[in-house]
Protein backbone atom coordinates (compact mmCIF):
# COMPACT_ATOMS: atom_id res chain seq x y z
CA UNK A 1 -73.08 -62.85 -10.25
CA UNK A 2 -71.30 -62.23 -13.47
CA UNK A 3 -68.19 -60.96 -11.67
CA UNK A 4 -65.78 -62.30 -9.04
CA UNK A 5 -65.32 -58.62 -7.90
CA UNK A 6 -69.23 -58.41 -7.16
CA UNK A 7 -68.14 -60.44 -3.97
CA UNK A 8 -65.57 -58.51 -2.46
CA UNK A 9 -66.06 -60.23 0.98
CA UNK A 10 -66.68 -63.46 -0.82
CA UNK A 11 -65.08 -66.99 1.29
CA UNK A 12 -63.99 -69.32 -1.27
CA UNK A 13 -65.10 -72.85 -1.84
CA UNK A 14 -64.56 -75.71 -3.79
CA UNK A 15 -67.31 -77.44 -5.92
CA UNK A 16 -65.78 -81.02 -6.59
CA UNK A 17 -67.21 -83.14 -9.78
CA UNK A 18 -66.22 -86.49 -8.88
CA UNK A 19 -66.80 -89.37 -10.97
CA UNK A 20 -67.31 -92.75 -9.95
CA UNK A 21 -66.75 -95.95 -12.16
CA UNK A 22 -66.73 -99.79 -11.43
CA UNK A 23 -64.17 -102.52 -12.21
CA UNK A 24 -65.09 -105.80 -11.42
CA UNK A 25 -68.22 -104.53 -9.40
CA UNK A 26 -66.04 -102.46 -7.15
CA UNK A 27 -66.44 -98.35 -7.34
CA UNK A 28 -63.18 -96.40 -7.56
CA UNK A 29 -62.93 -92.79 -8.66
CA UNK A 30 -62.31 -92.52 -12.32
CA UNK A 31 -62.14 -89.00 -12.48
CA UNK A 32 -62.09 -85.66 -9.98
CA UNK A 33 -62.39 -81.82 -11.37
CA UNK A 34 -62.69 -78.88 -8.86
CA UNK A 35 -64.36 -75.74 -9.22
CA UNK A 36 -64.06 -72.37 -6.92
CA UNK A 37 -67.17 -70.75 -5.38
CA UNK A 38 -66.83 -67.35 -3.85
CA UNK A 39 -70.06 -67.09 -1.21
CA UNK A 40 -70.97 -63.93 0.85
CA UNK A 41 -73.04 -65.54 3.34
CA UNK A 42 -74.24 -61.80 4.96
CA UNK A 43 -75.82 -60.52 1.12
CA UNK A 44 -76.59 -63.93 0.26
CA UNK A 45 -74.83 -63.51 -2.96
CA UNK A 46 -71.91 -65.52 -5.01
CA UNK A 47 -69.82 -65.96 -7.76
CA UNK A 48 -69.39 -69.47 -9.97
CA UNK A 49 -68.21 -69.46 -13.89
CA UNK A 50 -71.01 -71.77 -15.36
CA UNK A 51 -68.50 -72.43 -18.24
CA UNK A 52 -66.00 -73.29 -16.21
CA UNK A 53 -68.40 -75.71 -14.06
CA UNK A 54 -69.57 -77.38 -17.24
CA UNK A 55 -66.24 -77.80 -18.67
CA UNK A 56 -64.82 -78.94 -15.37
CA UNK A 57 -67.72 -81.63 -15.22
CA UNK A 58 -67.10 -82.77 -18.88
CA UNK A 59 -63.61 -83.33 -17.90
CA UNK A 60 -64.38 -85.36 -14.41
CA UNK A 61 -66.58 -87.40 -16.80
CA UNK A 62 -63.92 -88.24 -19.38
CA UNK A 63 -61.92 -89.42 -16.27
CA UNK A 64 -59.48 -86.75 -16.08
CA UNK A 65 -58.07 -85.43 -12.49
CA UNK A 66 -57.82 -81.82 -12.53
CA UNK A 67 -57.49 -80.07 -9.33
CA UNK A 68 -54.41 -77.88 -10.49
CA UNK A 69 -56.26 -74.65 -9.90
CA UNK A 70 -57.01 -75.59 -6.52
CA UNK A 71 -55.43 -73.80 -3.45
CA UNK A 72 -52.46 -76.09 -1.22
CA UNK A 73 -54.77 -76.69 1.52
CA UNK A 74 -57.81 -77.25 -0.34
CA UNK A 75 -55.75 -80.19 -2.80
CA UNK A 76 -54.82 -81.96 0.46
CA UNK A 77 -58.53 -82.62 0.66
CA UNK A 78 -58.95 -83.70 -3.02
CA UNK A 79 -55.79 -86.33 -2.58
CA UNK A 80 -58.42 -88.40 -0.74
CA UNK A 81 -59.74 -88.98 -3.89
């Protein structure tokens, strides 16, 4: 859907793009962007900006951290990261 308002009953979630590079042929995370979701499970519909996934991604991949826009309890979860 085009419109967050489209989901009035909508439970928000958190897309993570997390990017994983090597040093010394050990993974670490080089990079962490998230993304909200709003799903309404009971019409099967949701809301995501496609923009704002694809410039999130970009951003994961140039090794940024951006989890700014995330809600308190939902960063807690990204720290592990």
């Amino acid at each position: 859907m085009k419109n967050k308002d489209e989901v009035p009953n909508g439970k928000l979630y958190w897309l993570v793009w997390v990017t994983i590079e090597y040093k010394d042929k050990k993974p670490y995370y080089a990079g962490v962007a998230g993304c909200e979701m709003l799903i309404d499970r009971d019409i099967r519909r949701g809301y995501k900006s496609m923009p704002e996934h694809v410039n999130k991604m970009d951003r994961s991949l140039k090794g940024k951290i951006v989890v700014d826009d995330m809600d308190s309890r939902s960063k807690k979860y990204s720290h592990a990261f």
